[in-house]
Protein backbone atom coordinates (compact mmCIF):
# COMPACT_ATOMS: atom_id res chain seq x y z
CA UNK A 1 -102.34 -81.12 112.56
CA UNK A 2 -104.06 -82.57 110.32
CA UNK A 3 -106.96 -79.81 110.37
CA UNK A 4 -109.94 -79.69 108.59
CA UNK A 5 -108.19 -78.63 104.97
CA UNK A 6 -106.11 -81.42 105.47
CA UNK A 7 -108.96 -83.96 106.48
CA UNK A 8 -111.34 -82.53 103.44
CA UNK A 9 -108.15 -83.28 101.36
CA UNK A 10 -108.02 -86.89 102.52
CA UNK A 11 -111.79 -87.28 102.32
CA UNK A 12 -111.53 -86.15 98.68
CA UNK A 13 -109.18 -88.55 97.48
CA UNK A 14 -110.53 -91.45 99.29
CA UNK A 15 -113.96 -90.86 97.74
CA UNK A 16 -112.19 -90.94 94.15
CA UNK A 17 -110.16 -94.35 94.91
CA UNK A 18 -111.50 -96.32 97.41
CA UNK A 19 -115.57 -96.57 96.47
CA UNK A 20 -117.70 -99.39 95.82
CA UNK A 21 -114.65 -102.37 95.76
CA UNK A 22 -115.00 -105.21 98.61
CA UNK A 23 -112.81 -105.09 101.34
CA UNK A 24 -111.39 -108.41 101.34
CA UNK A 25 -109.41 -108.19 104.78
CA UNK A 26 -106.98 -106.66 106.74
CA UNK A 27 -104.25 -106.61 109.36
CA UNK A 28 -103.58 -104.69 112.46
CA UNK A 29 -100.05 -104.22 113.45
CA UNK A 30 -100.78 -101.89 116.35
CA UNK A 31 -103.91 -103.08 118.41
CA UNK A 32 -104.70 -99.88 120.32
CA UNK A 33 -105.10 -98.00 117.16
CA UNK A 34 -108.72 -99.77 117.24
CA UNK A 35 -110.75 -97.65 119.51
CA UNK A 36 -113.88 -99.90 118.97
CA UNK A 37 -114.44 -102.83 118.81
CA UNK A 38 -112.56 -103.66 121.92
CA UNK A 39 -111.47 -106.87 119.98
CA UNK A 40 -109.36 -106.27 116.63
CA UNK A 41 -110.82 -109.50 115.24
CA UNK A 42 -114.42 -107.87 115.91
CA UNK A 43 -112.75 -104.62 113.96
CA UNK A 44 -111.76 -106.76 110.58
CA UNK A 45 -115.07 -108.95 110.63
CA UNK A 46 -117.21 -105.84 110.39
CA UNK A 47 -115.67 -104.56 107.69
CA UNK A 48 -114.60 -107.69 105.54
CA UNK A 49 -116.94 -107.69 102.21
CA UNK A 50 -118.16 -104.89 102.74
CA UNK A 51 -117.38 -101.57 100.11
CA UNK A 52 -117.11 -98.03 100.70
CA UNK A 53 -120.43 -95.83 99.83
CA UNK A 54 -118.69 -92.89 100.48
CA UNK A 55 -116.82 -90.82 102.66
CA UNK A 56 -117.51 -87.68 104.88
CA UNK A 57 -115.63 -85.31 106.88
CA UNK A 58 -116.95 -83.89 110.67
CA UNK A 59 -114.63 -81.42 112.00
CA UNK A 60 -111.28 -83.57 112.14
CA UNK A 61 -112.87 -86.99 111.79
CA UNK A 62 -113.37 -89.25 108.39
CA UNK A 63 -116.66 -91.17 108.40
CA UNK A 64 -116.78 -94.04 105.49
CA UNK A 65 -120.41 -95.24 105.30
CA UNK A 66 -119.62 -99.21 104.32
CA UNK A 67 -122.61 -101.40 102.95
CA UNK A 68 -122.58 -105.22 102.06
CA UNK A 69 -122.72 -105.15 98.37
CA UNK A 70 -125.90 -106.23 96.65
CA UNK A 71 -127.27 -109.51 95.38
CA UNK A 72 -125.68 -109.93 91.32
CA UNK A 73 -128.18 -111.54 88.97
CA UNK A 74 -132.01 -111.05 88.51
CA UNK A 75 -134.20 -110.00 91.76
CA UNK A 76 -131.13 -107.68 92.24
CA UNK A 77 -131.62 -106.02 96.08
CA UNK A 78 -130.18 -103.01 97.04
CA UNK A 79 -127.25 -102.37 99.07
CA UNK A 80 -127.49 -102.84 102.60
CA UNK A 81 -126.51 -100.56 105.56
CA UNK A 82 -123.23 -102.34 107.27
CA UNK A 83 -122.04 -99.65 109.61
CA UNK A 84 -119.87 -97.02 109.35
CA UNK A 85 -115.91 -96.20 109.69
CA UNK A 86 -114.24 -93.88 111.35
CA UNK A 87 -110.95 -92.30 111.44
CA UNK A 88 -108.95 -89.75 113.26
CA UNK A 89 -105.68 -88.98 112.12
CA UNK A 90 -104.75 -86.81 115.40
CA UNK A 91 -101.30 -85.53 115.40
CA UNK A 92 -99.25 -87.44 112.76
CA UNK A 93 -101.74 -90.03 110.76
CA UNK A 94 -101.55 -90.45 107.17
CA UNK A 95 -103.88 -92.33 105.33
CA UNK A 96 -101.89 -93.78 101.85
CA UNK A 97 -104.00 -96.02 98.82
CA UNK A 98 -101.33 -98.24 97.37
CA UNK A 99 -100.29 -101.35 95.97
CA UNK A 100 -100.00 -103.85 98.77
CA UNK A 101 -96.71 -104.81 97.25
CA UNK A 102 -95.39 -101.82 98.27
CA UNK A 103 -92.82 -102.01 101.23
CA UNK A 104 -94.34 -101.46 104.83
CA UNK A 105 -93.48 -97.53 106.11
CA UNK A 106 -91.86 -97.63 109.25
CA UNK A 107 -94.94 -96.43 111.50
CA UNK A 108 -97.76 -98.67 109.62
CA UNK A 109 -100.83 -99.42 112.55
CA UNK A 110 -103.51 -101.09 109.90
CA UNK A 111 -103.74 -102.86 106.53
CA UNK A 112 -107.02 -102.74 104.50
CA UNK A 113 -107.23 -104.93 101.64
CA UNK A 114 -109.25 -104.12 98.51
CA UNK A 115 -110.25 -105.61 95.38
CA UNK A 116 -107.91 -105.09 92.13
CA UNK A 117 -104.55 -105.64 94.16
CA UNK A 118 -104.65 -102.20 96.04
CA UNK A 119 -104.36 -101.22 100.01
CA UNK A 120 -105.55 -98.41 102.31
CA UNK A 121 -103.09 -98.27 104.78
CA UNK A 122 -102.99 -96.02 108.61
CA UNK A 123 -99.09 -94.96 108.84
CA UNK A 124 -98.99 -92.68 112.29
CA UNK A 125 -95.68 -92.01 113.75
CA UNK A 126 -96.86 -90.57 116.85
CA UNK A 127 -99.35 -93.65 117.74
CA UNK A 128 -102.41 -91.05 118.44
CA UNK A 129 -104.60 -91.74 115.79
CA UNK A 130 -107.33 -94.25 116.14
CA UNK A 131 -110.02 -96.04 113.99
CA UNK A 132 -113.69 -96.85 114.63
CA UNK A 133 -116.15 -99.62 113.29
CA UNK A 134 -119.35 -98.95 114.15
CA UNK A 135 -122.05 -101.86 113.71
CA UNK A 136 -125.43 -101.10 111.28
CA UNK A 137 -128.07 -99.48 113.34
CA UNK A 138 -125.92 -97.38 115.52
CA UNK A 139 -125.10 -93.58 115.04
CA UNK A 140 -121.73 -92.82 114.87
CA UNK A 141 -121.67 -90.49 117.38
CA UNK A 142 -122.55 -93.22 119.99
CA UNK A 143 -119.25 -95.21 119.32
CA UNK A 144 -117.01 -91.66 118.32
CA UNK A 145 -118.02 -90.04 121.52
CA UNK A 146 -115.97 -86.86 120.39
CA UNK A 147 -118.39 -86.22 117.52
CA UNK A 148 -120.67 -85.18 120.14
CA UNK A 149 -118.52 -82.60 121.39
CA UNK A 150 -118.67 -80.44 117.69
CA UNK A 151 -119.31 -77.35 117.03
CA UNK A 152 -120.26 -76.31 113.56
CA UNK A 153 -118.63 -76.68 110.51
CA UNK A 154 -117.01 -73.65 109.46
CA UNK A 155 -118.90 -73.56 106.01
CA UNK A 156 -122.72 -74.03 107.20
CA UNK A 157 -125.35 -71.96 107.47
CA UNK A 158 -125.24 -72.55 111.43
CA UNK A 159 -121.64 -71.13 111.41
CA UNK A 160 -123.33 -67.38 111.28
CA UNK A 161 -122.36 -64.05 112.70
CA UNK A 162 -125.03 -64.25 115.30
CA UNK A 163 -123.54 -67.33 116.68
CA UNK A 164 -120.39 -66.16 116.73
CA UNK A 165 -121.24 -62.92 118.59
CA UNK A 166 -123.54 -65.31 120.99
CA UNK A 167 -120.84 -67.67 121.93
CA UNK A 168 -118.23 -65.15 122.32
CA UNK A 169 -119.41 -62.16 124.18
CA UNK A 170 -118.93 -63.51 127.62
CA UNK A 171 -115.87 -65.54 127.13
CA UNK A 172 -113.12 -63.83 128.98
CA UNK A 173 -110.34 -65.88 127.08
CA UNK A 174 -107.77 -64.84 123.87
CA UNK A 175 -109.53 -65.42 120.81
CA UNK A 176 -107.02 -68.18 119.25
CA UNK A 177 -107.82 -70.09 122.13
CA UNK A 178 -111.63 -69.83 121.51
CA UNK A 179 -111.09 -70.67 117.86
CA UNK A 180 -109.06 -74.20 119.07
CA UNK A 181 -112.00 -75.04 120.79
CA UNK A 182 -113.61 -77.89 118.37
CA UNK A 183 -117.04 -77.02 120.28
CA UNK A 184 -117.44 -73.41 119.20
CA UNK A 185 -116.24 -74.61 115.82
CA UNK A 186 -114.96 -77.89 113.85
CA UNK A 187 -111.86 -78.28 112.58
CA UNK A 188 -109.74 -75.11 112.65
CA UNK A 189 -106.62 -76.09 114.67
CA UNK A 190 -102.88 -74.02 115.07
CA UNK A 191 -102.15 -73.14 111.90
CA UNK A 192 -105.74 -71.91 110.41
CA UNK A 193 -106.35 -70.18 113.28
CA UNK A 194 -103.34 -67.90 113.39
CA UNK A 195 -103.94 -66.88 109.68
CA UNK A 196 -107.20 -66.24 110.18
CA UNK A 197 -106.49 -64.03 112.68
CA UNK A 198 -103.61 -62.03 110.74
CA UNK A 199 -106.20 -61.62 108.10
CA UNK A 200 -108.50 -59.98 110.27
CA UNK A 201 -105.89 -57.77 111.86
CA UNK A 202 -106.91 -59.24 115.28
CA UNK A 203 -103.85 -59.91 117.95
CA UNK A 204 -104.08 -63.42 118.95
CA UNK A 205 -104.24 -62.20 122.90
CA UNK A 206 -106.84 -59.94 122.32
CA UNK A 207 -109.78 -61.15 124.85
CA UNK A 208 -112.73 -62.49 123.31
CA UNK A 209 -115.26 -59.75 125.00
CA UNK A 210 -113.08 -56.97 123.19
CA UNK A 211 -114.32 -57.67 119.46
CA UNK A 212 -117.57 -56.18 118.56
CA UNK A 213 -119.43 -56.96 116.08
CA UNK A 214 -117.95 -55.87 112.85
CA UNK A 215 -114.86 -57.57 113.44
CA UNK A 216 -116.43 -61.10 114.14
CA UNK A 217 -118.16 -60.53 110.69
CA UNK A 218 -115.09 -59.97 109.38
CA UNK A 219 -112.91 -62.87 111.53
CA UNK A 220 -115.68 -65.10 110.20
CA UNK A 221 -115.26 -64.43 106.47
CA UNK A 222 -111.70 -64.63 106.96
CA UNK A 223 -111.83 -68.33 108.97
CA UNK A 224 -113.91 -69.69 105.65
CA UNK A 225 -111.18 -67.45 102.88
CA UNK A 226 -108.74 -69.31 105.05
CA UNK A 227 -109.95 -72.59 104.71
CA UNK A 228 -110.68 -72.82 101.45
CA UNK A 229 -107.94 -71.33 100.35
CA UNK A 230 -105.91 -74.30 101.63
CA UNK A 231 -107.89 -76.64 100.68
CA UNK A 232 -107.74 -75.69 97.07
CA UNK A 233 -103.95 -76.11 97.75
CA UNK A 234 -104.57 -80.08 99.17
CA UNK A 235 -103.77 -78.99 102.75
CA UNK A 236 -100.57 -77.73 104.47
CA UNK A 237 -97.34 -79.70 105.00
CA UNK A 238 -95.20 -78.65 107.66
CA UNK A 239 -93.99 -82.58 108.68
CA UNK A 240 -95.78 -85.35 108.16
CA UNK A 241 -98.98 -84.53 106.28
CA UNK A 242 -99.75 -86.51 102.55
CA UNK A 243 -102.92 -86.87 100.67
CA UNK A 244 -104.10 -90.22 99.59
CA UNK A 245 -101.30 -90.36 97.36
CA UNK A 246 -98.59 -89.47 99.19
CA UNK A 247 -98.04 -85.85 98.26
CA UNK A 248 -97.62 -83.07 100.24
CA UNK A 249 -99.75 -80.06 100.77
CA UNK A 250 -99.02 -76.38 98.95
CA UNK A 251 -100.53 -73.91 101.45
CA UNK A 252 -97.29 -73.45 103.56
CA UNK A 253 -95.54 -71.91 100.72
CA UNK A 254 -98.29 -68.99 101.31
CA UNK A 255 -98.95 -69.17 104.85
CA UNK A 256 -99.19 -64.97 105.88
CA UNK A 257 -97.44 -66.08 109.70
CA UNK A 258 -97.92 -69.66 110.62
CA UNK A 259 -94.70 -71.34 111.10
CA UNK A 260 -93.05 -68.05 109.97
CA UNK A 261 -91.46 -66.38 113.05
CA UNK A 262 -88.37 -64.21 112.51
CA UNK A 263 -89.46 -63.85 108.91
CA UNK A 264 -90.50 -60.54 107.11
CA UNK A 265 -94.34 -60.10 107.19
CA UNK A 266 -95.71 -61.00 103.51
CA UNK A 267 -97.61 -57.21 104.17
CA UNK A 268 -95.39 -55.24 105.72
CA UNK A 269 -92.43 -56.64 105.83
CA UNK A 270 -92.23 -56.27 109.92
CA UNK A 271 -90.57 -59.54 111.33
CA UNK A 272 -93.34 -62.08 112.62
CA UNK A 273 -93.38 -63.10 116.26
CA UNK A 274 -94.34 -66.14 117.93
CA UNK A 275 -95.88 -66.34 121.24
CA UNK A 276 -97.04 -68.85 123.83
CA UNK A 277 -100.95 -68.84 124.69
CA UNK A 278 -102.18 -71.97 126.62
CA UNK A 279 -99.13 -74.01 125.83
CA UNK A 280 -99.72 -73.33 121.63
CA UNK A 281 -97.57 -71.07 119.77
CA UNK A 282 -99.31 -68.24 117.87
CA UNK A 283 -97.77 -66.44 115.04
CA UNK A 284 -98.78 -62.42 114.38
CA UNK A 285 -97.56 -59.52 113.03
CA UNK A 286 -96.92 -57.19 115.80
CA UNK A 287 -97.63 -54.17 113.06
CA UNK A 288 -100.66 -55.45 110.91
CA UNK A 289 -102.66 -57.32 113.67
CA UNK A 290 -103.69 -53.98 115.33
CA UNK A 291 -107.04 -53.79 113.44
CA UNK A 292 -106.15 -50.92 111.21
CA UNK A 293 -104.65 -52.33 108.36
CA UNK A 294 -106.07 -53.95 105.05
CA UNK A 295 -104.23 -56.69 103.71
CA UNK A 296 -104.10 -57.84 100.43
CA UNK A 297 -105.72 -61.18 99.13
CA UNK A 298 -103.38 -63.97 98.78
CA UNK A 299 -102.34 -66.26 96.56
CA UNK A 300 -102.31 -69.66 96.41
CA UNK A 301 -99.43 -71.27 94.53
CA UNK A 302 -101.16 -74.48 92.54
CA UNK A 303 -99.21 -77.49 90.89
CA UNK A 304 -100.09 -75.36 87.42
CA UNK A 305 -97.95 -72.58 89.02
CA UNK A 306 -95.06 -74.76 89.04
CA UNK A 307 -94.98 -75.98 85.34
């Protein structure tokens, strides 16, 4: 946590607040949140003048694509290339666009100071997350080594049912531990996996070899209903998750098992179960994730819902 709706959440709202306005400095309070530059003051001088072009999301990681803003007057020249920035939120990071007079949360790691008297700041309780600058004329994935590491994103073309059969049939593992793995595919984490799985009636120990084709077809169309379902309700809170804004995400009002052990099943009203596969809990439905049943579609509660 954050996963990918989460991190598409956060990439959404930064692109509508934080584009095209100079970043005039910054501060960081907790020095190994800086992953690269090795020195912080190298971190802050990359990024000072520069703007936002806009943001992107790989798997779990934000990528801001900065530029030095162009010349004003006549013989205008376009913007330049200044690098990139990248963020991870890992466990417990928040990313929050406020007014720098606001006071300082408890668990604040860096200060970035924009134009018109407003402030991106990193809150992370846990201390996990970590931020990149990488200098003009470098990929990103040579500095953010764990961008190499991805799979596909859930929502591309490469994310088919013949790669999914391909990369599964010999894997003599439980399937929610192949669907945490970030290099079969980006961004699904705990709690996306386990509904994904109840939606497809798949046990979470079942053994990857066991699931012919049919059901990967369906497990696929069921990991992309999942996601997007969640991310058109702004992500999940279960603890410390916030958009850019500081509210909390809708989808765990819905959730079909996650976090939901020793409640009645949404579908059958069979009490959900939690178990403990490679040191991660998984959620199921002892009854419905046997591959027979057909659930109904959910429903996502929106803000509209709620008056």
């Amino acid at each position: 946590m954050p996963e990918l709706p989460e991190v598409e959440t956060v990439c959404r709202g930064l692109n509508r607040t934080t584009l095209h306005q100079p970043i005039q400095g910054g501060d960081v309070l907790l020095h190994r949140t800086i992953a690269h530059p090795v020195l912080v003051s190298e971190f802050l001088a990359g990024l000072q003048g520069c703007q936002i072009q806009q943001w992107h999301r790989r798997g779990k990681y934000l990528l801001a694509e900065i530029v030095y803003p162009s010349n004003a007057g006549e013989g205008q020249f376009p913007s330049a290339a200044a690098g990139w920035l990248g963020v991870h939120l890992r466990m417990t990071g928040q990313l929050l666009w406020i007014d720098p007079m606001e006071p300082l949360q408890k668990h604040t790691r860096v200060r970035l100071f924009f134009a018109d008297h407003k402030e991106l700041r990193f809150v992370d309780q846990r201390t996990f997350g970590q931020m990149w600058y990488v200098p003009p004329g470098q990929a990103p994935e040579n500095v953010i080594t764990g961008l190499r590491q991805l799979g596909p994103e859930p929502f591309s073309d490469n994310f088919s049912l013949s790669y999914l059969v391909q990369q599964l049939k010999h894997r003599q593992r439980p399937i929610k531990n192949a669907l945490l793995d970030q290099a079969l595919v980006a961004g699904i984490g705990n709690i996306y996996a386990d509904e994904a799985l109840f939606l497809s009636g798949i046990h979470p120990n079942t053994c990857c070899t066991a699931l012919n084709r049919t059901v990967l077809d369906r497990l696929r169309s069921n990991i992309i209903q999942v996601l997007q379902a969640s991310i058109e309700a702004q992500g999940t809170t279960f603890s410390t998750f916030r958009n850019v804004e500081g509210i909390n995400g809708n989808y765990g009002q819905v959730a079909w098992v996650y976090a939901r052990d020793g409640e009645a099943c949404r579908n059958c009203q069979t009490v959900i179960q939690r178990m403990r596969l490679a040191g991660r809990s998984a959620h199921f439905c002892p009854n419905c994730q046997t591959g027979k049943q057909h659930l109904r579609k959910p429903r996502v509660r929106t803000r509209s819902d709620e008056g």
